[in-house]
Protein backbone atom coordinates (compact mmCIF):
# COMPACT_ATOMS: atom_id res chain seq x y z
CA UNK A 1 28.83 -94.17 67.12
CA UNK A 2 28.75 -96.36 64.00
CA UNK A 3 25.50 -98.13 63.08
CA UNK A 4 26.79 -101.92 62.33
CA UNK A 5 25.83 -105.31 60.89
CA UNK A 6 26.40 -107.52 63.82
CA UNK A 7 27.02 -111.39 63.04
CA UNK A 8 27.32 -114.46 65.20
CA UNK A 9 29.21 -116.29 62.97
CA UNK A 10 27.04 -116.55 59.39
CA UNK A 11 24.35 -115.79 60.96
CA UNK A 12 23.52 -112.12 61.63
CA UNK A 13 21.27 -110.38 64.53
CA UNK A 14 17.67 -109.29 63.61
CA UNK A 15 15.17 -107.63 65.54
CA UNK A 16 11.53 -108.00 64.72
CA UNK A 17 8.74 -105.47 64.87
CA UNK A 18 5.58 -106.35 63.83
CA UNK A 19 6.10 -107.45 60.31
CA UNK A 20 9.69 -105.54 60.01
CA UNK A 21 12.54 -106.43 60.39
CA UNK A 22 15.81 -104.21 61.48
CA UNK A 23 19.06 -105.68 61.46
CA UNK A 24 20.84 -102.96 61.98
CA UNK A 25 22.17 -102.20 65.23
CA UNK A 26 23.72 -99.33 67.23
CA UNK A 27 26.76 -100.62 69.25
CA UNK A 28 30.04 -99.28 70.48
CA UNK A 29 33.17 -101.34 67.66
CA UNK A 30 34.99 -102.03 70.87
CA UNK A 31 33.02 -104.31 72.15
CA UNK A 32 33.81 -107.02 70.04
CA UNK A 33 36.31 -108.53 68.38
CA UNK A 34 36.90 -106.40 65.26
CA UNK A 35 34.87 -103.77 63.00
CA UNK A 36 34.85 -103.40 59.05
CA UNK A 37 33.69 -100.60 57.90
CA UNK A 38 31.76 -100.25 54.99
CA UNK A 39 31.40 -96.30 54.29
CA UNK A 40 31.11 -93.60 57.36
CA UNK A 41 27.69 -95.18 58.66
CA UNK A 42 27.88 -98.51 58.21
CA UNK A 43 30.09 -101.55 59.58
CA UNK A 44 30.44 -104.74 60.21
CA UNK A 45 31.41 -107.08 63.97
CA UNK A 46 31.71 -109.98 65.47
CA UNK A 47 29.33 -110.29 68.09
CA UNK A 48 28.78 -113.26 69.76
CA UNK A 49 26.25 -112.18 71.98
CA UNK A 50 22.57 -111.12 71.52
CA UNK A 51 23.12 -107.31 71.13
CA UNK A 52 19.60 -107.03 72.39
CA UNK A 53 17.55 -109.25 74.61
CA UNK A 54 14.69 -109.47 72.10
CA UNK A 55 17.74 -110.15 69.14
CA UNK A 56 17.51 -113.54 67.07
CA UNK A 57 20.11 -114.90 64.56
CA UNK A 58 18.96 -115.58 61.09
CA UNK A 59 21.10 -116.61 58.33
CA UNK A 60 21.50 -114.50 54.96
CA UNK A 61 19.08 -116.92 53.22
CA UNK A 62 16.32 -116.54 55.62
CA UNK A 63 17.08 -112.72 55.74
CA UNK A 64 16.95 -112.35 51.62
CA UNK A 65 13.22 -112.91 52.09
CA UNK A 66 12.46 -110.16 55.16
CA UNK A 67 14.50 -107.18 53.64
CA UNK A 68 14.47 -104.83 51.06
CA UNK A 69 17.16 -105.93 48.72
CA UNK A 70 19.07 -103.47 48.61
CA UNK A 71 19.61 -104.42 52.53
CA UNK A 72 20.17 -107.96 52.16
CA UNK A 73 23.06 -106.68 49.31
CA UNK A 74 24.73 -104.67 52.05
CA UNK A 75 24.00 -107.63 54.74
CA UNK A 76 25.82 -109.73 52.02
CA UNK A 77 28.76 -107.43 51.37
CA UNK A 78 29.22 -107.17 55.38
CA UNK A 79 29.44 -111.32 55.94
CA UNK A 80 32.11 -111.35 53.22
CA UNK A 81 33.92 -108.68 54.32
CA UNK A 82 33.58 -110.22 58.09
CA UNK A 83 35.04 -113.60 57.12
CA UNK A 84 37.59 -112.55 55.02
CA UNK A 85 39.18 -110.40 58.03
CA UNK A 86 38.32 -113.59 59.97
CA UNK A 87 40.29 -115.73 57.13
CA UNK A 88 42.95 -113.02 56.68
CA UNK A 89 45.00 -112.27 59.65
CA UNK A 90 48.08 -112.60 59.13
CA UNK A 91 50.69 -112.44 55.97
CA UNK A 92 50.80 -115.31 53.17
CA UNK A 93 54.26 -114.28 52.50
CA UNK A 94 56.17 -113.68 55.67
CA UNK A 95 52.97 -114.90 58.66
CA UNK A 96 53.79 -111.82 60.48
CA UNK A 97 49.90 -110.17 61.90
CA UNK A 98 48.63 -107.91 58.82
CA UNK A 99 47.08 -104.65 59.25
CA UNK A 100 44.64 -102.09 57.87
CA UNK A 101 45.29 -100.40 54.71
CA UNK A 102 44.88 -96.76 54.95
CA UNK A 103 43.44 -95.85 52.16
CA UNK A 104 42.01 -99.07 50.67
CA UNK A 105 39.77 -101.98 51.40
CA UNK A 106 42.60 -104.13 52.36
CA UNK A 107 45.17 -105.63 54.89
CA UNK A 108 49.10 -104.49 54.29
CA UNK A 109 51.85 -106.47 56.03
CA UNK A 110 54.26 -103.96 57.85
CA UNK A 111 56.80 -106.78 58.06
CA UNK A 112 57.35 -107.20 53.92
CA UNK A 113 54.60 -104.78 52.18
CA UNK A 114 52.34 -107.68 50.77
CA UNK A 115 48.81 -106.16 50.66
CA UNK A 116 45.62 -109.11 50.99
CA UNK A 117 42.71 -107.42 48.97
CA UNK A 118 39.30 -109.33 49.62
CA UNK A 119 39.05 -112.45 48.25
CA UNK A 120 36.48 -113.87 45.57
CA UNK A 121 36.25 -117.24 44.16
CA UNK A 122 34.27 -117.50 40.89
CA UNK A 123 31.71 -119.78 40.43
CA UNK A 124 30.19 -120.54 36.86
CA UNK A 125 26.65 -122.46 36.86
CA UNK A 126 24.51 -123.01 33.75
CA UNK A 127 21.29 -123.54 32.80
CA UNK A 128 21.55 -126.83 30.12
CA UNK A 129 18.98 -127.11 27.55
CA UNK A 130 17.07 -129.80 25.20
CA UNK A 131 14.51 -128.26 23.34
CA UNK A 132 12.13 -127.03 25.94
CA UNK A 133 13.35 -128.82 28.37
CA UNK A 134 16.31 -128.56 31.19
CA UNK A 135 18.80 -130.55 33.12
CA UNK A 136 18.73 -130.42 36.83
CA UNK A 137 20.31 -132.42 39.19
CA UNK A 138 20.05 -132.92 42.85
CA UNK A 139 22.93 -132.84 45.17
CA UNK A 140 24.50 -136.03 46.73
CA UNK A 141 24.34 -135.87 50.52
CA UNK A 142 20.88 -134.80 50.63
CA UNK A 143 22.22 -131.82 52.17
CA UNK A 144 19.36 -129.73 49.64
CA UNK A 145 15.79 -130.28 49.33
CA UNK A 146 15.75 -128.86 45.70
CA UNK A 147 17.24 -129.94 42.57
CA UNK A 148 19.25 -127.01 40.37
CA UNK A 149 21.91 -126.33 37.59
CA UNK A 150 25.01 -127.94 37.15
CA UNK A 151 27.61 -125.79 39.05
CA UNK A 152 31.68 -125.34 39.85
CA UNK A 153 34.37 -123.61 40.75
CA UNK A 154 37.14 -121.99 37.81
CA UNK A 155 40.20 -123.44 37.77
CA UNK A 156 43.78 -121.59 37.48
CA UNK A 157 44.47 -120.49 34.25
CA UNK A 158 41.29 -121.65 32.81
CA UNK A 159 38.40 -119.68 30.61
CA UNK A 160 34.71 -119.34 31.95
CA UNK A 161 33.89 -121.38 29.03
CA UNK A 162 36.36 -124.11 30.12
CA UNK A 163 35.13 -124.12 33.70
CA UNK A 164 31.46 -124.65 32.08
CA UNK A 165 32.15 -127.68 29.97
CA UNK A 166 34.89 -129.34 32.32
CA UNK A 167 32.49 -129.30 35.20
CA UNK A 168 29.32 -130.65 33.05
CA UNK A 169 31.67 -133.41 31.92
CA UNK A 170 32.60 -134.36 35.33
CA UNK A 171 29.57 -133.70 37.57
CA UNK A 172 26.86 -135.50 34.69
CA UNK A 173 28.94 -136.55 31.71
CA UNK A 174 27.01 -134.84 29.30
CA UNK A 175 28.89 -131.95 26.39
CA UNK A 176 27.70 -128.78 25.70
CA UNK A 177 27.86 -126.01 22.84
CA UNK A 178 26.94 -122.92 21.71
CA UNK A 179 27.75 -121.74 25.89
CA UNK A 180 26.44 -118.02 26.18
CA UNK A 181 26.88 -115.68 29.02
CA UNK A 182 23.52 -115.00 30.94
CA UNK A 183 24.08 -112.88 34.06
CA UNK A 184 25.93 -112.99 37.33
CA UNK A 185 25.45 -112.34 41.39
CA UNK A 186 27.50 -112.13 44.43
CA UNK A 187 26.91 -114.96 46.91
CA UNK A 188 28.54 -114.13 50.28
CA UNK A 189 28.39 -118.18 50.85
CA UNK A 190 31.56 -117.33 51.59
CA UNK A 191 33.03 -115.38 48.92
CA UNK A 192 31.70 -116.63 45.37
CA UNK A 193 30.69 -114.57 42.21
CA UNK A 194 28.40 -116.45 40.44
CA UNK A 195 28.80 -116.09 36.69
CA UNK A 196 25.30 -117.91 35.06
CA UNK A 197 25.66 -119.30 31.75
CA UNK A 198 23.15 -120.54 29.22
CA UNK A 199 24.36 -124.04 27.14
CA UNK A 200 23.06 -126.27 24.35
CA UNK A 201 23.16 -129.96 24.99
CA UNK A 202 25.52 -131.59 22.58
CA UNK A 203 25.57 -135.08 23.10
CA UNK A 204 26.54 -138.20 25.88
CA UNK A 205 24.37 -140.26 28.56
CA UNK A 206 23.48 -137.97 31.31
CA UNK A 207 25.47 -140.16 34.23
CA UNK A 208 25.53 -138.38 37.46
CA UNK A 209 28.89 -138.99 39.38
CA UNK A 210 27.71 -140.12 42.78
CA UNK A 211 29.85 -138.07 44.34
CA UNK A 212 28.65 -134.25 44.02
CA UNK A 213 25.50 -135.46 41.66
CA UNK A 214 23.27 -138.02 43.25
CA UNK A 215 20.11 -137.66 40.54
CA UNK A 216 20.00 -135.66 36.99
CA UNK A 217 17.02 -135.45 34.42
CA UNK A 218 15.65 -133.70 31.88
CA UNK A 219 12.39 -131.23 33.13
CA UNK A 220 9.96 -129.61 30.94
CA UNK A 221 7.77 -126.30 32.75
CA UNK A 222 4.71 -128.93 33.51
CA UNK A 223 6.95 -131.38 35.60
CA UNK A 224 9.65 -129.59 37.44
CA UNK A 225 10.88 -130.72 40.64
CA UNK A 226 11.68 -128.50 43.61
CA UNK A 227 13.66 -125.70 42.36
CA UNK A 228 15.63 -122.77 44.57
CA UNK A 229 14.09 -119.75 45.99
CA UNK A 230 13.88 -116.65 44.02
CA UNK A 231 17.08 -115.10 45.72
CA UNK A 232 19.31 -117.58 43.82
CA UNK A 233 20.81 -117.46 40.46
CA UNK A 234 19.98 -120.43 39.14
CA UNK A 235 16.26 -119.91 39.76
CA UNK A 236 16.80 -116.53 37.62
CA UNK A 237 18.18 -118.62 34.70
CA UNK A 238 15.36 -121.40 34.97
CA UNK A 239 12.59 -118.59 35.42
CA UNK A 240 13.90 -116.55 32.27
CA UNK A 241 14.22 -119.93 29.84
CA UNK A 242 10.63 -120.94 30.76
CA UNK A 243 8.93 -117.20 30.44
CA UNK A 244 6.36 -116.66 28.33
């Protein structure tokens, strides 16, 4: 029997004991609708049902703060791998029903040979700087209750460097220089790799556009607004500029 993460939709099944938390679960893959493995021991289903009566969904967010990480990382790597088999059933090339690669973490169409590998869009966010102080903007919508770092997805056939100046441009209308590499992190939200950047102000009126930018400011470490959790990226970046 294979010991699985079991998700109803994005949102995966927990059980609480005392102050622990297990999420994992023992249940038979045939009872739902499909199972990724992960290694020998590990998998991934559908389950729309509470596995357990005492079972409560919690999304990966919530869970980052209850679990080791090294189990939220494998919690993360099993939502990605469950919507991309959601996402992925059937051939881009010729629509005929894929199926399991037998050796690899992939889907192979029997019809034409095309093999679907997992797919990951990247995501470059950077930290902008002024001296000893940063740019953060809050979201239009009011969808978040925080403000963070300038963010977007890469274009085809465009650099990391590209992506980072093209989207500060559109989102705030400010330019950037000397843009260095910081660090990166998976974020199974659904598929992303976030690739952080650090980047000097270089000039023009910080302008949100009203459409994915509602508010943008300059913040020094005395008068920051609400920033992300720990979990995220971009509170790494804006922790490591302002440490001691």
């Amino acid at each position: 029997m294979t010991r699985l993460f079991l998700f109803k939709q994005d949102r995966l099944w927990i059980r609480r004991k005392g102050t622990e938390v297990e999420c994992l679960f023992d249940a038979k893959p045939g009872n739902y609708a499909f199972t990724e493995p992960l290694n020998a021991s590990c998998g991934v289903a559908a389950a729309p049902e509470p596995p357990v009566p005492d079972a409560e969904p919690v999304g990966l967010r919530v869970l980052f703060d209850l679990v080791p990480p090294e189990v939220s990382s494998q919690a993360g790597l099993a939502r990605q791998l469950l919507y991309w088999r959601e996402t992925h059933r059937f051939c881009g090339v010729c629509a005929a029903p894929l199926a399991r690669h037998a050796e690899e973490r992939a889907m192979v169409c029997p019809a034409c040979g095309y093999t679907a590998y997992p797919r990951i869009n990247p995501v470059v966010i950077t930290l902008i700087y002024r001296g000893d102080q940063i740019l953060l903007a809050h979201k239009a919508g009011g969808a978040l209750p925080f403000w963070s770092l300038i963010a977007g997805f890469v274009e085809a056939h465009e650099t990391l460097e590209a992506a980072v100046a093209r989207e500060i441009v559109e989102e705030v209308g400010a330019r950037v220089k000397n843009i260095r590499y910081a660090t990166s992190q998976a974020w199974p939200f659904p598929n992303n790799l976030m690739i952080g950047f650090t980047a000097e102000y270089a000039g023009g009126e910080v302008t949100p556009d009203g459409d994915e930018i509602a508010e943008a400011g300059w913040f020094g470490r005395d008068n920051l607004p609400p920033i992300p959790s720990r979990v995220s990226i971009a509170r790494r970046l804006i922790d490591a500029f302002f440490a001691p």
